[in-house]
Every structure is written in structure tokens, then in C-alpha cells.
N, C-alpha and C. Protein backbone atom coordinates (compact mmCIF):
# COMPACT_ATOMS: atom_id res chain seq x y z
N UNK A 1 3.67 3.96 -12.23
CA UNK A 1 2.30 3.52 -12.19
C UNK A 1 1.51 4.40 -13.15
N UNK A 2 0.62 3.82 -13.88
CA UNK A 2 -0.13 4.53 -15.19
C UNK A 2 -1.53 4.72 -14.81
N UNK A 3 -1.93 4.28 -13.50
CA UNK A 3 -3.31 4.55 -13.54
C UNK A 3 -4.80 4.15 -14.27
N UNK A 4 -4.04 3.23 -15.42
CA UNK A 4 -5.12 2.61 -16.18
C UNK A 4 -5.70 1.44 -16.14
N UNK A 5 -5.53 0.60 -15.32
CA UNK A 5 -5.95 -0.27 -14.95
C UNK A 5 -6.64 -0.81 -13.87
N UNK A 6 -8.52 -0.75 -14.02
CA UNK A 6 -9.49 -0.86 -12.56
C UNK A 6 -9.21 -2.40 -12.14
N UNK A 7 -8.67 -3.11 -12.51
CA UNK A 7 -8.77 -4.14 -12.19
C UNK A 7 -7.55 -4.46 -10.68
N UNK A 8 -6.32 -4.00 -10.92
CA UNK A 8 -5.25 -3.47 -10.08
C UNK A 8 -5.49 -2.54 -9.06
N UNK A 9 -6.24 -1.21 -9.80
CA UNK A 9 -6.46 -0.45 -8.82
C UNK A 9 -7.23 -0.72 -7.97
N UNK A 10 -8.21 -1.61 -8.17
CA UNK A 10 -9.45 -2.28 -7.18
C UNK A 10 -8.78 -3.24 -6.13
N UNK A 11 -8.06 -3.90 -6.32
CA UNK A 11 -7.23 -4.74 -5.59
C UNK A 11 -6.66 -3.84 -4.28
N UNK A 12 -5.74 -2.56 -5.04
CA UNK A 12 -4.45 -2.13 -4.45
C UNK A 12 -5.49 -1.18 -3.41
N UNK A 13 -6.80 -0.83 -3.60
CA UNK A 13 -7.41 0.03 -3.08
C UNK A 13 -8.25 -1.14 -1.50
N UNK A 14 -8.21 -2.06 -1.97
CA UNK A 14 -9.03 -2.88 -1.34
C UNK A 14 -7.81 -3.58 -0.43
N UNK A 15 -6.42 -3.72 -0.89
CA UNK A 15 -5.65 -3.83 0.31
C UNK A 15 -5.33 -2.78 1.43
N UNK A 16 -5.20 -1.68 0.70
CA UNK A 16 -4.89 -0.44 1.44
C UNK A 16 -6.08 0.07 2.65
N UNK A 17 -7.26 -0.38 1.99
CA UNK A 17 -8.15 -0.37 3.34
C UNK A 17 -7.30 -1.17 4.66
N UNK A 18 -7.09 -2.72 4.34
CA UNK A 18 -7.07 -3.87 5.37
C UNK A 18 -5.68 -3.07 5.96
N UNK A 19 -4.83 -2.32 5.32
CA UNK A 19 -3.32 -1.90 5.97
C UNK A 19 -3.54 -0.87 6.67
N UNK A 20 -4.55 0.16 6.03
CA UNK A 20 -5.03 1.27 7.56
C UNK A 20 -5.69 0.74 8.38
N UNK A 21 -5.89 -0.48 8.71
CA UNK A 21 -6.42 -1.31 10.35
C UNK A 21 -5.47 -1.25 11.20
N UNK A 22 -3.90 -0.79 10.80
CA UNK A 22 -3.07 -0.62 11.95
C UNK A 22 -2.82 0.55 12.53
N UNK A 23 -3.23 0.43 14.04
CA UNK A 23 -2.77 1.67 14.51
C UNK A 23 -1.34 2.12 14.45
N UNK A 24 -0.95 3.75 14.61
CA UNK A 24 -0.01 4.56 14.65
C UNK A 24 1.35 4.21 15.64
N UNK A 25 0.41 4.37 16.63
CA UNK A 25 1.25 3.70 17.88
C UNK A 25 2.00 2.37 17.66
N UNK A 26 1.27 0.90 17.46
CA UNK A 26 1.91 0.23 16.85
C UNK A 26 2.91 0.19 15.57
N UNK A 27 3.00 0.68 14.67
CA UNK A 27 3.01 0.88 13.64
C UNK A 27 4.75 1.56 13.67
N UNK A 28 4.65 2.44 14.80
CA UNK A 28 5.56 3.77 15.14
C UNK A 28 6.88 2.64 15.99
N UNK A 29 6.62 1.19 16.25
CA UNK A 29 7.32 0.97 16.68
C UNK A 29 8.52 -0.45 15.89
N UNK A 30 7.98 -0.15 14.38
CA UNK A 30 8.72 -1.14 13.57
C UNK A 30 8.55 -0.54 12.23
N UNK A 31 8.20 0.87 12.30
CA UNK A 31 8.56 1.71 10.58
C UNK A 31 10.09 2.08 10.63
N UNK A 32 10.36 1.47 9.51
CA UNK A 32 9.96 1.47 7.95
C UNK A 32 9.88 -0.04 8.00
N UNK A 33 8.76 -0.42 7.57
CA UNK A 33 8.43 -1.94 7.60
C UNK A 33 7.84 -2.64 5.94
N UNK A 34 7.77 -3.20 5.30
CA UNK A 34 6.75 -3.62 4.35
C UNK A 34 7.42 -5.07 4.09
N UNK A 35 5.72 -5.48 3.16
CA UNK A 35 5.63 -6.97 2.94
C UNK A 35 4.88 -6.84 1.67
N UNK A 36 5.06 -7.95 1.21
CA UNK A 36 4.70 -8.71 -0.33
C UNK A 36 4.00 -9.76 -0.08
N UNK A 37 3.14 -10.44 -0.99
CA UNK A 37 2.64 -11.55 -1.53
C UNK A 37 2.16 -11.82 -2.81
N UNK A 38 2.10 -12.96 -3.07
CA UNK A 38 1.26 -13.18 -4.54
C UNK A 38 -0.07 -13.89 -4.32
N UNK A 39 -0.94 -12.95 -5.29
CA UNK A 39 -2.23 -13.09 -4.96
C UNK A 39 -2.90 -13.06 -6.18
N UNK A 40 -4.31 -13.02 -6.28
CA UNK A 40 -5.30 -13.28 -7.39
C UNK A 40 -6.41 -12.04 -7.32
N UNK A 41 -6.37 -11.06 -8.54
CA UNK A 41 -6.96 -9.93 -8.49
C UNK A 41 -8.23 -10.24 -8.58
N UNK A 42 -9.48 -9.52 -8.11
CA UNK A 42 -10.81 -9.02 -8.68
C UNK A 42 -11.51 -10.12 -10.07
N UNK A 43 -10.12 -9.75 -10.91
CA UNK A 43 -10.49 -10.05 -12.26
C UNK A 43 -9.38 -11.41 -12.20
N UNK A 44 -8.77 -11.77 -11.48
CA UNK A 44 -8.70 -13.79 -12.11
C UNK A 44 -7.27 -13.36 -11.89
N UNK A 45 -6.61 -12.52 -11.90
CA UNK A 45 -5.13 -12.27 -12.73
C UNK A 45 -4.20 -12.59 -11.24
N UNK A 46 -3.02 -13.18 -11.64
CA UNK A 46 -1.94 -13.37 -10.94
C UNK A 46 -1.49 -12.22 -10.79
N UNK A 47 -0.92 -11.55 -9.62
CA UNK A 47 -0.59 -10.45 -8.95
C UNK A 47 0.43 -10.61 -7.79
N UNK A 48 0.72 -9.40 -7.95
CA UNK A 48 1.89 -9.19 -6.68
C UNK A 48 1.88 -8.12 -6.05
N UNK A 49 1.30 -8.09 -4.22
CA UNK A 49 0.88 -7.02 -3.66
C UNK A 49 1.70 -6.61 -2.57
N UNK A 50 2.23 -5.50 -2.89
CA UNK A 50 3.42 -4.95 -1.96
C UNK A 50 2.98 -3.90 -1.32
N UNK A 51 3.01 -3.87 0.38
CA UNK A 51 3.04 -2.92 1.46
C UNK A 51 4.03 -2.42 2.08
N UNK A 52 4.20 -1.12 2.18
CA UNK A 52 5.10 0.02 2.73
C UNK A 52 4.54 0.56 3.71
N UNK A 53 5.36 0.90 4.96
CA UNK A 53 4.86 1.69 5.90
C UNK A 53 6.52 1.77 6.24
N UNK A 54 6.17 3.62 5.64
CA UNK A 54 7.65 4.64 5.99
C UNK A 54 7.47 6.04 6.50
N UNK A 55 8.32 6.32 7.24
CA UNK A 55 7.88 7.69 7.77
C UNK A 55 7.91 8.61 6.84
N UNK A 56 6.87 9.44 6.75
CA UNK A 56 6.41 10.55 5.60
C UNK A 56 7.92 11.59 5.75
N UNK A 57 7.87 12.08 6.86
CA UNK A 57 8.73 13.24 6.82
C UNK A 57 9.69 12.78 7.79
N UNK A 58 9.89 12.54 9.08
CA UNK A 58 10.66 12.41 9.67
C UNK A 58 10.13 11.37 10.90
N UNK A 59 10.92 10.27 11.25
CA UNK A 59 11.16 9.64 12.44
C UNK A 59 9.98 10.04 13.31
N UNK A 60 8.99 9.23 14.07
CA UNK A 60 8.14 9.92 14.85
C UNK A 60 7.33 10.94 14.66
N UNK A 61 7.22 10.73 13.54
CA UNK A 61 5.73 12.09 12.34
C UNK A 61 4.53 10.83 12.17
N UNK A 62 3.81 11.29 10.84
CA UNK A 62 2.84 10.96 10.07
C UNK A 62 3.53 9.73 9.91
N UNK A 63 3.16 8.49 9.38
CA UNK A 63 3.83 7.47 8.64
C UNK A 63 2.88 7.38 7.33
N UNK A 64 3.42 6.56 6.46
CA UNK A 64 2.99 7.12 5.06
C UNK A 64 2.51 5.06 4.29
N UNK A 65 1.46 4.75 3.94
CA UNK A 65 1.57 3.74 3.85
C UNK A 65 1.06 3.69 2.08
N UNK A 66 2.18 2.85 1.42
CA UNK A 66 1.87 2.61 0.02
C UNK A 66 1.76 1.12 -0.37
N UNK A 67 0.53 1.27 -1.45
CA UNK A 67 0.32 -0.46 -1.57
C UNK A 67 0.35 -0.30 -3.10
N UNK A 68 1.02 -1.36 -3.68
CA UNK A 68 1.73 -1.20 -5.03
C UNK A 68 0.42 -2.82 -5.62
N UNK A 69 -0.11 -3.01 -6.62
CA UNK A 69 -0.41 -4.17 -7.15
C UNK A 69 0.15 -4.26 -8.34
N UNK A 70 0.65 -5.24 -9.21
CA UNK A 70 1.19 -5.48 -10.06
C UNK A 70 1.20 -6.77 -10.63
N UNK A 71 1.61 -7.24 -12.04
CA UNK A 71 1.55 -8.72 -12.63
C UNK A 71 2.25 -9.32 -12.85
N UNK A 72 3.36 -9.12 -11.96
CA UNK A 72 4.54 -9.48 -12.30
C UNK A 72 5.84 -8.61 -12.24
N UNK A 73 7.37 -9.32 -12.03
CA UNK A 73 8.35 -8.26 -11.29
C UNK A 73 8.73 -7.92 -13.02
N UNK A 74 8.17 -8.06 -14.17
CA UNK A 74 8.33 -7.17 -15.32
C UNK A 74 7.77 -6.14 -15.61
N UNK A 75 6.33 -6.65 -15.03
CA UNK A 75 5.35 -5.02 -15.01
C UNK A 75 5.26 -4.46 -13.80
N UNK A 76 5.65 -4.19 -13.52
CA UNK A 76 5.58 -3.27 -11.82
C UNK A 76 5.02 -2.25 -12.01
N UNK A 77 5.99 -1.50 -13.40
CA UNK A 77 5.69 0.16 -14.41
C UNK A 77 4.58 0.07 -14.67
N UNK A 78 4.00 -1.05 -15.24
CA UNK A 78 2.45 -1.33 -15.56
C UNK A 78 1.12 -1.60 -13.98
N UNK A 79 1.81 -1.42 -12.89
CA UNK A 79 0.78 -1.64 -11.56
C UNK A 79 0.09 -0.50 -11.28
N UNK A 80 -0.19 -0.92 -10.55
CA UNK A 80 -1.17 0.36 -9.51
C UNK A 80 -0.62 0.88 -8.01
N UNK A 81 -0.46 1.91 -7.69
CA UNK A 81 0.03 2.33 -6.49
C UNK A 81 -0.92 3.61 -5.75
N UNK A 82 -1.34 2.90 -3.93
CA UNK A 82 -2.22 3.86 -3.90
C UNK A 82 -1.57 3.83 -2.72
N UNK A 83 -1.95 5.13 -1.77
CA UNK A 83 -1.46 5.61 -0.58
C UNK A 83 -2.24 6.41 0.62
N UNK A 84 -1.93 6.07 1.72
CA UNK A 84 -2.42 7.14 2.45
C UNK A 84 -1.77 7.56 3.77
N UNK A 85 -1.92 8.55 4.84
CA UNK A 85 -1.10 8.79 5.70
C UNK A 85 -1.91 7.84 7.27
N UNK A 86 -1.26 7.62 7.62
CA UNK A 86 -1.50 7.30 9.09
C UNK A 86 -0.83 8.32 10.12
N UNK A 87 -1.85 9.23 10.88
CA UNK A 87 -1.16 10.43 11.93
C UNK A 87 -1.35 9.38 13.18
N UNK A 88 -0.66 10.50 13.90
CA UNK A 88 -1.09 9.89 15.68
C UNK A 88 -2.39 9.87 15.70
N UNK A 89 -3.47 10.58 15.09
CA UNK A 89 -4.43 11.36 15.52
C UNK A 89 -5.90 10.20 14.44
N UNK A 90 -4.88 9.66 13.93
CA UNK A 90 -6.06 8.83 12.48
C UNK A 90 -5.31 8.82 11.42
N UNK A 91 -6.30 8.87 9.93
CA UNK A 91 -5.71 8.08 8.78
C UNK A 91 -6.25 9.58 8.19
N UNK A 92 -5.47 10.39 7.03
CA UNK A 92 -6.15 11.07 6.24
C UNK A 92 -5.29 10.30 4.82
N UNK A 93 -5.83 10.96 3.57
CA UNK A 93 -5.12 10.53 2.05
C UNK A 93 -3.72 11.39 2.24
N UNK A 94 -3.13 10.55 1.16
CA UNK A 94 -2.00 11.17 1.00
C UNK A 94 -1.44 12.15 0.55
């Protein structure tokens, strides 16, 4: 991920909100979990938005949630990837 692109990153930032709506507890009982779709960025563009939720360090820790946006399974290298932790306790960055 290169970081240069607001149009992706606005997306991947704006999913990653809607994915920290899940609590820990739930969450703790089907990690390592993630999902995909194809979707339509900010800016018009065909996209592909992939969610991760894996345990950071170990089994029954922090879980670690990454949301990837991208334009395609050629540019992936060219997406955006943003992250943050989900504790028992709440959500801090990653």
C-alpha cells in the first residue's frame, strides 16, 4: 500500500469506522474472520473492499482489524490499507 491515494483512503477509512461497530466479545467468537465486496469509491471508481479481523498477538488478546480498498485484484499494491485494534476494553489505532 503507497498511501497516495485520498480517494481509497477515504473509502478504506470510512469502512473501517462501520467495522469498529463490532463488539470484542462478539467478534472473539469467530476471529480470524474477513469479507470482501465490490463497491463504488467517494470518487466514482470501481473498488474492492476487503475486511480482516485477526488476533493481534495471540488467541483471546486485542483483535486487530484491517480494511484494504483497492481497483482491482491487479492493483491491490496500488490500494489503501488502514487498521485499528479492537481490546476487550474498546477500540484504540493500531
Amino acid at each position: 500500500m503507497n498511501g497516495a491515494d485520498p480517494d481509497l483512503l477515504a473509502m478504506a477509512q470510512d469502512e473501517l469506522k462501520r467495522a469498529l461497530t463490532l463488539q470484542w466479545r462478539a467478534l472473539s467468537r469467530i476471529v480470524p474472520w474477513g469479507d470482501s465486496f465490490e463497491g463504488i469509491s467517494p470518487g466514482g471508481r470501481d473498488v474492492i473492499v476487503e475486511t480482516a479481523y485477526l488476533w493481534r498477538d495471540a488467541p483471546g488478546g486485542d483483535i486487530l482489524c484491517e480494511v484494504t480498498v483497492y481497483g482491482g485484484e491487479s492493483r491491490f499494491d496500488a490500494g489503501e490499507k488502514v487498521s485499528a485494534v479492537i481490546g476487550k476494553t474498546g477500540v484504540r489505532t493500531a
